[in-house]
N, C-alpha and C. Protein backbone atom coordinates (compact mmCIF):
# COMPACT_ATOMS: atom_id res chain seq x y z
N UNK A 1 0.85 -1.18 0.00
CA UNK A 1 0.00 0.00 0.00
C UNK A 1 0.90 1.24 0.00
N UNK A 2 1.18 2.01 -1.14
CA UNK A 2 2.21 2.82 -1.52
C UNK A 2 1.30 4.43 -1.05
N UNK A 3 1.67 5.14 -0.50
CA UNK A 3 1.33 6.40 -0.32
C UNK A 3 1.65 7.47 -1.92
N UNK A 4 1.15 8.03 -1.89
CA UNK A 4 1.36 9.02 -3.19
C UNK A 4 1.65 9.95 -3.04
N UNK A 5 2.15 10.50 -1.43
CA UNK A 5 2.83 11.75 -1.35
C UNK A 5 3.19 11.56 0.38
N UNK A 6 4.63 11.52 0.58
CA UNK A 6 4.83 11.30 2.02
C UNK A 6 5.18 12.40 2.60
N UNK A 7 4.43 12.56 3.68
CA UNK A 7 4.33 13.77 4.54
C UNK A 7 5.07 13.82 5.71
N UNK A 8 5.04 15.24 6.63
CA UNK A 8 6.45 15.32 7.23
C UNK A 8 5.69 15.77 8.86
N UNK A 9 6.00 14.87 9.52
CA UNK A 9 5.25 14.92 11.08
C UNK A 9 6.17 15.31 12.15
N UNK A 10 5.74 16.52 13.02
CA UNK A 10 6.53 16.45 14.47
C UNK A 10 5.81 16.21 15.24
N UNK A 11 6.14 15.24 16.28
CA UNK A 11 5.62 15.32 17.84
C UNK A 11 6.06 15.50 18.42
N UNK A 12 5.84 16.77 19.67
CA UNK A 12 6.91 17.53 20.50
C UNK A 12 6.49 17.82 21.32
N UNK A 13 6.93 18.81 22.67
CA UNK A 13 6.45 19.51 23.42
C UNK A 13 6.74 18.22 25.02
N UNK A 14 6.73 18.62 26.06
CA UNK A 14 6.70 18.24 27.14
C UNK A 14 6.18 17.31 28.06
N UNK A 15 5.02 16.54 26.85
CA UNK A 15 4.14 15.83 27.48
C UNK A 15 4.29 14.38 27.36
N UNK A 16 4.52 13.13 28.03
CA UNK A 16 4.45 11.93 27.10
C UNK A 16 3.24 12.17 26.03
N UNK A 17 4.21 10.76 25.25
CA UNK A 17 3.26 10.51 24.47
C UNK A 17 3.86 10.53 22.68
N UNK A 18 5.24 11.22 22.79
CA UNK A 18 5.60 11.77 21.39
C UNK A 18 6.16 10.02 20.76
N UNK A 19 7.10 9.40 21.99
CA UNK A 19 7.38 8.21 20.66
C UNK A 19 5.85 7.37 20.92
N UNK A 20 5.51 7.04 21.68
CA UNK A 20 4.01 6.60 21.79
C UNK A 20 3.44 6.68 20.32
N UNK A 21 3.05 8.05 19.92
CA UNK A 21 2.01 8.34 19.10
C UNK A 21 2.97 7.94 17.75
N UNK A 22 4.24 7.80 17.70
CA UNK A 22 4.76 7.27 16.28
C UNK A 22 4.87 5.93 16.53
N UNK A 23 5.08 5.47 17.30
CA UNK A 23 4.99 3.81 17.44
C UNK A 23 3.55 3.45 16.96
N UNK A 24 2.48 4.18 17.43
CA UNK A 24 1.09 3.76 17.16
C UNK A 24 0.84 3.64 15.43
N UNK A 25 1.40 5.05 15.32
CA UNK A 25 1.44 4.99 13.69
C UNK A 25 2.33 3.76 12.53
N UNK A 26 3.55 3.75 13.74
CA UNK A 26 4.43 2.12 13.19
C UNK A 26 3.12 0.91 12.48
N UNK A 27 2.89 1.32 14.10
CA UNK A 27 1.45 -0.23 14.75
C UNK A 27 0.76 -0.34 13.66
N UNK A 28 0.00 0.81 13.25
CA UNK A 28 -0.76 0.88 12.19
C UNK A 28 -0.96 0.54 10.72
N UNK A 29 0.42 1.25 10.31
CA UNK A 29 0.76 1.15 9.24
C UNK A 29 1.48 -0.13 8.85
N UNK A 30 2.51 -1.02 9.86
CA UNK A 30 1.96 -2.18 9.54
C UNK A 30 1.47 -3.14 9.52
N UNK A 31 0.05 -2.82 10.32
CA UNK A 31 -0.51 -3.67 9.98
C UNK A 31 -1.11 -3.46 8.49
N UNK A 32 -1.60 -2.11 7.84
CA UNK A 32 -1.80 -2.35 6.53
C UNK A 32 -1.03 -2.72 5.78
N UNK A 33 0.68 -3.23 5.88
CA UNK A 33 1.47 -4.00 5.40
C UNK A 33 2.57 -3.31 4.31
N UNK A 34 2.09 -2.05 5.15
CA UNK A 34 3.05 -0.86 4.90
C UNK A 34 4.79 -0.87 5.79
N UNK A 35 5.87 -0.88 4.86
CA UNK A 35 7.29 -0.85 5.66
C UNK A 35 7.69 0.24 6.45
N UNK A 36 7.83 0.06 7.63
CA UNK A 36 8.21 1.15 8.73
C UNK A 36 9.71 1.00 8.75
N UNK A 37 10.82 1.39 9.01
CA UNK A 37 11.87 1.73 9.72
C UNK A 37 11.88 2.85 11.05
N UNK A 38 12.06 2.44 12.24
CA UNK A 38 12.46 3.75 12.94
C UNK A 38 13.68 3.74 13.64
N UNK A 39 13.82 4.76 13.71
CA UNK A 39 16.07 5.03 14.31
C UNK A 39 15.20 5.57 15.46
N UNK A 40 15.84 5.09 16.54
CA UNK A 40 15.74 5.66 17.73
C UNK A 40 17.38 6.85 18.28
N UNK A 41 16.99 7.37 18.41
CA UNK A 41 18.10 8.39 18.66
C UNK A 41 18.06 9.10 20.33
N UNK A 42 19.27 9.09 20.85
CA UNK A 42 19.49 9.18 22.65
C UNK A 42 18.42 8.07 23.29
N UNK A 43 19.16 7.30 23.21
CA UNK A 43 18.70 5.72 23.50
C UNK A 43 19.20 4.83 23.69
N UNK A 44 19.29 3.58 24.57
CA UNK A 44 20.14 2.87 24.52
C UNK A 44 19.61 1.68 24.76
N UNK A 45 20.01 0.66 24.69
CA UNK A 45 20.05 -0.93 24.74
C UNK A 45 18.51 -1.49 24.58
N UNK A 46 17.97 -2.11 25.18
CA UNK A 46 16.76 -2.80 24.60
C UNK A 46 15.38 -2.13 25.26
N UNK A 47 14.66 -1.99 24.67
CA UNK A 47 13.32 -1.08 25.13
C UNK A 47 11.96 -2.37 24.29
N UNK A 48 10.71 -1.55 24.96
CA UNK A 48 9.83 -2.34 24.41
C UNK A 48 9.26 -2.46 22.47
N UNK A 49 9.98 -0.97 22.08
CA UNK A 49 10.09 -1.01 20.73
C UNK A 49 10.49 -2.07 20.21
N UNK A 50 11.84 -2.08 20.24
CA UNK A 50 12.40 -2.74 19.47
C UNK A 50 12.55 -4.22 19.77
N UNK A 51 11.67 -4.64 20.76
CA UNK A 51 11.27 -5.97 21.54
C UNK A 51 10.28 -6.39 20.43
N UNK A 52 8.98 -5.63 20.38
CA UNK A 52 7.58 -5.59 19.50
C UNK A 52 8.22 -6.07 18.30
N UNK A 53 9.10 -5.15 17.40
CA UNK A 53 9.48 -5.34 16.12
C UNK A 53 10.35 -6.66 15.92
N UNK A 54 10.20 -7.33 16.56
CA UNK A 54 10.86 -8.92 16.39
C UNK A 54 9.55 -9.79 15.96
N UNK A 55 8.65 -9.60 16.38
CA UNK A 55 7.55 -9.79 15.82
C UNK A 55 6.77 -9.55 14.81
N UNK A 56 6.51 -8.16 14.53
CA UNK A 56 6.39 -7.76 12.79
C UNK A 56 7.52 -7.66 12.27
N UNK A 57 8.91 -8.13 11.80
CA UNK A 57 10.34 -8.13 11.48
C UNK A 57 9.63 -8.31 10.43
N UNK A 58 8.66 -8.71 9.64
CA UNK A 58 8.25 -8.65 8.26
C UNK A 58 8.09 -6.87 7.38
N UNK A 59 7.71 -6.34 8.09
CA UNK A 59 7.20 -4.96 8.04
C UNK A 59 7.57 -3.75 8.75
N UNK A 60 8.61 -4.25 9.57
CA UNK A 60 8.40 -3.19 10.71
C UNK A 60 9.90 -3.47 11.57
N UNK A 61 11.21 -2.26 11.60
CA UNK A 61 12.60 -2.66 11.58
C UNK A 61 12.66 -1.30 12.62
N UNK A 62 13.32 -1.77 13.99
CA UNK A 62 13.85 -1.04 14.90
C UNK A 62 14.74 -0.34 15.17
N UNK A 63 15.95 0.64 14.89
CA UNK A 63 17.16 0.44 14.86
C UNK A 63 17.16 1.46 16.18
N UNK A 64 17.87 0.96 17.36
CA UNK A 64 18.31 1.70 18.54
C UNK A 64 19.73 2.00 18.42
N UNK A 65 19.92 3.15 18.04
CA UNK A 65 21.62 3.37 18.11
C UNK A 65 22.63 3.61 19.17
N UNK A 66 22.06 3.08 20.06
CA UNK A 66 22.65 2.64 21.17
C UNK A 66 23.49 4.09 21.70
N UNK A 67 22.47 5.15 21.90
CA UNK A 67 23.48 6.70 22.24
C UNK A 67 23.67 6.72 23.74
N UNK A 68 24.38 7.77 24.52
CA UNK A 68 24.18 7.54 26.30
C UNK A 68 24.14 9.18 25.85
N UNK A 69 23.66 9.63 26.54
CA UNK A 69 23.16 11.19 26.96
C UNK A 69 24.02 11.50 27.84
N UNK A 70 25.16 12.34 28.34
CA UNK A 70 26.06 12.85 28.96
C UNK A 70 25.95 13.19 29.51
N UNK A 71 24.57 13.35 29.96
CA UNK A 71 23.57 13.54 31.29
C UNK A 71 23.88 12.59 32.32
N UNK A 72 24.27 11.45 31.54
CA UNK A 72 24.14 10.17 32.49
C UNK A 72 25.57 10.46 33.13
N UNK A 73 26.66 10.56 32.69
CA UNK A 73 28.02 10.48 32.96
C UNK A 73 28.37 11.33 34.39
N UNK A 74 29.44 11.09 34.89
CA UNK A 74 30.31 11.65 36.15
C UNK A 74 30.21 13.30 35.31
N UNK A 75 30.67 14.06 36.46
CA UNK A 75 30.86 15.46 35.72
C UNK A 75 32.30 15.49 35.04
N UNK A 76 33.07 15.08 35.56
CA UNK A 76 34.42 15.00 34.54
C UNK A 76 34.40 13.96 33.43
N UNK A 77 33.06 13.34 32.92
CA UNK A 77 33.61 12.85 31.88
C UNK A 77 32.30 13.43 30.67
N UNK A 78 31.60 14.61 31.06
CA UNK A 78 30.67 14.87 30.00
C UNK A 78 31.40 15.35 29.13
N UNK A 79 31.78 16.54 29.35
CA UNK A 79 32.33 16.70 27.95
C UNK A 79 33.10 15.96 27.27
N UNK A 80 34.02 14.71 27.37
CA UNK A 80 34.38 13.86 26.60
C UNK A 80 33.17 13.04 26.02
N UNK A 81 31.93 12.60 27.12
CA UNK A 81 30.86 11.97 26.64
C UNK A 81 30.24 13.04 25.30
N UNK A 82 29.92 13.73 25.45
CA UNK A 82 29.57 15.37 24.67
C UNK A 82 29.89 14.72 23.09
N UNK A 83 31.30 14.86 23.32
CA UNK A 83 32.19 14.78 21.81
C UNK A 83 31.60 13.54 21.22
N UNK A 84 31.68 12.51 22.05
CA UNK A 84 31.37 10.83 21.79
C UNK A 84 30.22 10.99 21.09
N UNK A 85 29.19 11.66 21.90
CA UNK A 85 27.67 11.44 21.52
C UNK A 85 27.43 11.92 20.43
N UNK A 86 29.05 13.48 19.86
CA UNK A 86 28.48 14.03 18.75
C UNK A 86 28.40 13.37 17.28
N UNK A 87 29.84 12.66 17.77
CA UNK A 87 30.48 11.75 16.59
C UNK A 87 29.32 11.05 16.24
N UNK A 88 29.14 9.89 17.25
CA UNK A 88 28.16 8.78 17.07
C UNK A 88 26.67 9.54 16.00
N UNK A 89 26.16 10.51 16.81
CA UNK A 89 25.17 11.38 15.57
C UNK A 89 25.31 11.23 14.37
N UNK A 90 26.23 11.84 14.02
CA UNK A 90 26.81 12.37 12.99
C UNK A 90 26.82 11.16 11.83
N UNK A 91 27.73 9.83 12.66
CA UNK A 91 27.96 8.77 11.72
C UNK A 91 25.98 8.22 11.58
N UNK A 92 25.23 8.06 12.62
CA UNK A 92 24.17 7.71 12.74
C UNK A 92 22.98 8.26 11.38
N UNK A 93 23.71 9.83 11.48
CA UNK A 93 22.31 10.52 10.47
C UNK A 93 22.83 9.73 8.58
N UNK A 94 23.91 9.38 8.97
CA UNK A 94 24.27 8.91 7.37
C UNK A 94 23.82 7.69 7.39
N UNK A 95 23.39 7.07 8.77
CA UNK A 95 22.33 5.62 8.09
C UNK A 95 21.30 6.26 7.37
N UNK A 96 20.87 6.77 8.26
CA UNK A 96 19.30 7.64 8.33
C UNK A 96 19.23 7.96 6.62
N UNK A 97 20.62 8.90 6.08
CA UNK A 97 20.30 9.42 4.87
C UNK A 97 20.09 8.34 3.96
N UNK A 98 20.83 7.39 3.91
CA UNK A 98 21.11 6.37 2.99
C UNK A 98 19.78 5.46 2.95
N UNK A 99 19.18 5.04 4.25
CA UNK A 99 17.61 4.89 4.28
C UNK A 99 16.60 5.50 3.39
N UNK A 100 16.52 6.74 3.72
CA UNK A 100 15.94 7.77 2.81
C UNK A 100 16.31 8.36 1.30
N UNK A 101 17.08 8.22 0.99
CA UNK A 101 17.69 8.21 -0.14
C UNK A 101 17.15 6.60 -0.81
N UNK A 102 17.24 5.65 -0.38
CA UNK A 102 17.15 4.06 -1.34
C UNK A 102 15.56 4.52 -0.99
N UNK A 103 14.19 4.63 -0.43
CA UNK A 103 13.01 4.57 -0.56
C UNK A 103 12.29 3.59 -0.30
N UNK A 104 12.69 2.90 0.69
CA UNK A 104 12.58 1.42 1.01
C UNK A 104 11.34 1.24 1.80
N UNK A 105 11.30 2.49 2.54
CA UNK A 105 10.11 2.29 3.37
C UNK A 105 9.39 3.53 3.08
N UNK A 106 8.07 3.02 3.67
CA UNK A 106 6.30 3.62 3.67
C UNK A 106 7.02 5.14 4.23
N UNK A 107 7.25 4.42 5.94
CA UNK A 107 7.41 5.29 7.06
C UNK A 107 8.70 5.55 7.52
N UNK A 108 9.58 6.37 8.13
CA UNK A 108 10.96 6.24 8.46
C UNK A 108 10.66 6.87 9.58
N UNK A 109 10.92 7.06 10.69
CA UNK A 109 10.48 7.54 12.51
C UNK A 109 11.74 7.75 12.65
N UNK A 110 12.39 9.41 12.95
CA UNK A 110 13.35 9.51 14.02
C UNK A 110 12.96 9.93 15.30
N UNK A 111 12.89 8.94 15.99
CA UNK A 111 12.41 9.19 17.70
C UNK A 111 13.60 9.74 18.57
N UNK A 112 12.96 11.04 18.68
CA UNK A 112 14.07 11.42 20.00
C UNK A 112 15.28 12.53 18.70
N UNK A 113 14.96 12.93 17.62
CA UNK A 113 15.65 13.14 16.92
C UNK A 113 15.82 14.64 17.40
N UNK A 114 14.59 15.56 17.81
CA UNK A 114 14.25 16.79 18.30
C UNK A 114 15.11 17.18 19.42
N UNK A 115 15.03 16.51 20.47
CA UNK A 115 16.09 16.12 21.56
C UNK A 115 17.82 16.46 20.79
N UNK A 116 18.31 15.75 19.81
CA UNK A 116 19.86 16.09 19.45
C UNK A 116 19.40 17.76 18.70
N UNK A 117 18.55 17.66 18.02
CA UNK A 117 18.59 19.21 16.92
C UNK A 117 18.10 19.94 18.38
N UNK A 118 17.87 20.50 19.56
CA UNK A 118 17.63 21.20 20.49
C UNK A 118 19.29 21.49 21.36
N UNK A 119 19.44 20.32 21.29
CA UNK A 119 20.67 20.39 22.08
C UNK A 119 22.18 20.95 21.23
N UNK A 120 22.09 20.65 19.49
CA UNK A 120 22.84 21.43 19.32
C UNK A 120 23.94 20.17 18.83
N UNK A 121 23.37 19.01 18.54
CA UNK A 121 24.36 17.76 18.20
C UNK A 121 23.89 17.82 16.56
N UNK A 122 22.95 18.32 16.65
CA UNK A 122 22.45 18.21 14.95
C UNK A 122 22.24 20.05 14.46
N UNK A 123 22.87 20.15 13.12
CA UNK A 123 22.65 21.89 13.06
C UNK A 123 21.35 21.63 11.86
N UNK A 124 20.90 22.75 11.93
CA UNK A 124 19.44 23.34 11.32
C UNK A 124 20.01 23.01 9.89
N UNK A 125 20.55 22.75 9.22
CA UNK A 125 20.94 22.75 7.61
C UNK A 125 21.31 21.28 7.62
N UNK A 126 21.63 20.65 8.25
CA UNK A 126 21.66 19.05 7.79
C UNK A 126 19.67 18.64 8.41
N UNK A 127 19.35 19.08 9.08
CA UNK A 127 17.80 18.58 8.99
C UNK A 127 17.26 19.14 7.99
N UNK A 128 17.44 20.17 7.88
CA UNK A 128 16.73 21.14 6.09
C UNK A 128 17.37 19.78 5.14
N UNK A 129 18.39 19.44 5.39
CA UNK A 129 18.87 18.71 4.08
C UNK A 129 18.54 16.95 4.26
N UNK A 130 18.06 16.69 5.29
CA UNK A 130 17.12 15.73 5.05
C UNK A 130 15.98 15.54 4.96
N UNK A 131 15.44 16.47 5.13
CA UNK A 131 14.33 16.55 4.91
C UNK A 131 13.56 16.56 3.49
N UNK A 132 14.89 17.36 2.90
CA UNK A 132 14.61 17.25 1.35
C UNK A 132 15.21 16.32 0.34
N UNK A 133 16.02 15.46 1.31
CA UNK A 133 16.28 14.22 1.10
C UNK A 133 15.52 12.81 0.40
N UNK A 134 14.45 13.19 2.10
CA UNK A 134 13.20 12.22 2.11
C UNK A 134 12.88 11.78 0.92
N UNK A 135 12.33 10.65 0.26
CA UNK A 135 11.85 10.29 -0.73
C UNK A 135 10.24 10.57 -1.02
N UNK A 136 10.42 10.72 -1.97
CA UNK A 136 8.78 11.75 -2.06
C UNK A 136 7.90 11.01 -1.23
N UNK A 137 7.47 9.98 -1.54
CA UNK A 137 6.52 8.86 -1.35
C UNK A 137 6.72 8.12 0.39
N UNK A 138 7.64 8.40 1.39
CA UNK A 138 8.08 7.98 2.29
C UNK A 138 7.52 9.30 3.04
N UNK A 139 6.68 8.67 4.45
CA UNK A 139 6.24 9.43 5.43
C UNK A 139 7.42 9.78 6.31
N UNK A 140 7.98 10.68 7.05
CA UNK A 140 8.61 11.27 7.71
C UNK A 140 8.65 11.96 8.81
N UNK A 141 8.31 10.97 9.89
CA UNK A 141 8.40 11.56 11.65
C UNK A 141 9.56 11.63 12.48
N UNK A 142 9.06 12.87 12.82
CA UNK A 142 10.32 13.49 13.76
C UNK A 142 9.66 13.71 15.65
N UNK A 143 10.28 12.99 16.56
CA UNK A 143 9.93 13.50 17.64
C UNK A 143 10.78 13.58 18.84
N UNK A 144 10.45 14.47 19.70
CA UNK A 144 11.46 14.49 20.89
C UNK A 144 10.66 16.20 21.42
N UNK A 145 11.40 16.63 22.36
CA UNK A 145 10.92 17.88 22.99
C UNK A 145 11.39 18.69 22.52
N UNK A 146 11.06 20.04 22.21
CA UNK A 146 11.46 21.48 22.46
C UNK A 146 11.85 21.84 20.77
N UNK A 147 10.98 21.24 19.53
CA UNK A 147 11.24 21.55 18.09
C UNK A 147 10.87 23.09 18.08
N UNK A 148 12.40 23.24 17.10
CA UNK A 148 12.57 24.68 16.98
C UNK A 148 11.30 24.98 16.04
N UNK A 149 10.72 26.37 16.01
CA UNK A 149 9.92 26.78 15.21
C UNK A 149 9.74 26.05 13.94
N UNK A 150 11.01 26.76 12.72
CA UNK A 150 11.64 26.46 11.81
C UNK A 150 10.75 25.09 11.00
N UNK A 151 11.47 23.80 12.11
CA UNK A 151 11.22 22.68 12.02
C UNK A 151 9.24 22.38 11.73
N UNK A 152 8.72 22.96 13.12
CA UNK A 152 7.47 23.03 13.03
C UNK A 152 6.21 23.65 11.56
N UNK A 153 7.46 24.32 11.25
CA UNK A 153 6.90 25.45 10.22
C UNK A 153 7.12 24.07 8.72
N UNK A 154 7.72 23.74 8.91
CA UNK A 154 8.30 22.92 7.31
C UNK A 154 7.64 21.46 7.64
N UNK A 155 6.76 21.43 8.95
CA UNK A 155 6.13 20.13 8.91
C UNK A 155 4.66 20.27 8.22
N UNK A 156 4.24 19.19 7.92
CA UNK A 156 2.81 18.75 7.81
C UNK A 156 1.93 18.65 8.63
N UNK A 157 1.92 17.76 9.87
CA UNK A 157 1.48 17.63 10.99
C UNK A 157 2.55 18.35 12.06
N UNK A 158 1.76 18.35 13.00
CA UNK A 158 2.38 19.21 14.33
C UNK A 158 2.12 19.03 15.42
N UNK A 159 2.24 18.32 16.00
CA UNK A 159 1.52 17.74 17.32
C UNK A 159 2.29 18.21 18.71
N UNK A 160 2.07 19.12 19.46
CA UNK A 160 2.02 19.43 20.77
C UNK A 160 2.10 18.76 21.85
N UNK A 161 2.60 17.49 22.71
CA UNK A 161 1.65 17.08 23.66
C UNK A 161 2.30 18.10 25.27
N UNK A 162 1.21 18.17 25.77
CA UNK A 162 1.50 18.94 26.65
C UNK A 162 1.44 18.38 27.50
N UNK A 163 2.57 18.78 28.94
CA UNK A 163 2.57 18.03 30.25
C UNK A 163 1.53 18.71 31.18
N UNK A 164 0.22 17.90 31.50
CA UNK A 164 -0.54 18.65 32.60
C UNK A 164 -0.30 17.76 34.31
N UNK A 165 0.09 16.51 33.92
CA UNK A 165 0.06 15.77 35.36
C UNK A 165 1.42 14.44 34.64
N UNK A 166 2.09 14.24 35.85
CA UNK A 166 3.21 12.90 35.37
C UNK A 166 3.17 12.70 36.84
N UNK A 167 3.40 10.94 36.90
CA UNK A 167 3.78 10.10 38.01
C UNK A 167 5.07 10.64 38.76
N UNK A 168 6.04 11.05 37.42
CA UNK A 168 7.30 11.08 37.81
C UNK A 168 7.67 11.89 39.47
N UNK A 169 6.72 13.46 39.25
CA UNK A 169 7.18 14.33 39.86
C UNK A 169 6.72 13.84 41.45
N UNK A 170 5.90 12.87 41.65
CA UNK A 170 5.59 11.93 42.82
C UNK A 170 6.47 10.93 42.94
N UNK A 171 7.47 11.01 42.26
CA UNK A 171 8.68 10.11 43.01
C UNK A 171 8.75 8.71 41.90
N UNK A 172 7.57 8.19 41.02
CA UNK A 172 7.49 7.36 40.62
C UNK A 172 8.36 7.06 39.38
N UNK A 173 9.28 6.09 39.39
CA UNK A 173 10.47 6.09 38.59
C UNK A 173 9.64 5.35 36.73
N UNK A 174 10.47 5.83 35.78
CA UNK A 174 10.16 4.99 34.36
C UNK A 174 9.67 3.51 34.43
N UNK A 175 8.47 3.34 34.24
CA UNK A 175 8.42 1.58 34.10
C UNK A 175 8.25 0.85 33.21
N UNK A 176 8.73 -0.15 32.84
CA UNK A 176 9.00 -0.95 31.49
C UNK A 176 7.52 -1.42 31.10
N UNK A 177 7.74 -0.79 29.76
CA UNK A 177 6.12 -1.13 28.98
C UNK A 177 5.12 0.21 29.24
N UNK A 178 5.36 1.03 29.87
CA UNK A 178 4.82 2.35 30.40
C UNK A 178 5.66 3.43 30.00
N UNK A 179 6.76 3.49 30.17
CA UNK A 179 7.77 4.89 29.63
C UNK A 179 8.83 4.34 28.48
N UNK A 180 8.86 2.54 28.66
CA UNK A 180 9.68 2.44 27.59
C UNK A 180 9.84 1.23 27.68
């Protein structure tokens, strides 16, 4: 089931819900037997995504690029983590292009992609330049927090979710199958 014009989605803003609502769309699309790819980006080791996609592996391909956020690190080793995380990007978005460039899939999902272009690991002219990359016919989601205008402005869809209430701030830590 080939789309005839692939469109360009952000989900952003503060609220769960942003890889949620592209996973749903994964969910969706293949089940109409449409090919998904999604790159997970500032992420690491095994989550319930890429658990699921062992199961549709017919239609539907996970790739976690295994990033650590320098958040996580001692204070004397972020900024070496910093550099690490930038490299790793960098080599990462040239899967991404080469994906998008061959046209292989329906859908392509960078989750968490908003997150590196906020922070300043990704500059505003290599996302302009994938974007126009994209293959006509290939849908194109982008999500993570805090998308610059810019980005919002050159999307199709635009999705907001906003934080009104979270477990978290009650002490309640991430739980598997619930935050990830």
């Amino acid at each position: 089931m080939k789309n005839t014009k692939g469109l360009i989605h952000v989900y952003t803003g503060k609220g769960k819900g942003k890889s949620t609502a592209a996973l749903g769309l994964a969910l969706r699309a293949s089940g109409w037997g449409m090919n998904v790819c999604v790159y997970q980006f500032m992420k690491k080791g095994v989550n319930g995504a890429n658990k699921a996609a062992k199961f549709l592996s017919a239609t539907l391909k996970v790739v976690t690029f295994d990033q650590t956020h320098p958040s996580f690190y001692h204070k004397d080793l972020k900024k070496k983590a910093k550099n690490i995380l930038q490299d790793k990007i960098t080599q990462d978005l040239k899967t991404v292009k080469e994906t998008l460039l061959l046209g292989n899939y329906d859908i392509v999902i960078l989750d968490e992609i908003v997150n590196a272009i906020k922070e300043k690991y990704i500059e505003k002219k290599e996302i302009l330049s994938l974007l126009d990359l994209k293959f006509r016919t290939s849908e194109l989601i982008l999500t993570g927090r805090g998308a610059p205008k810019w980005l919002v402005n050159k999307a199709d869809y635009a999705t907001e979710m906003r934080l009104v209430k979270h477990p978290y701030y009650k002490g309640i830590k991430a739980r598997k199958g619930i935050e990830y």
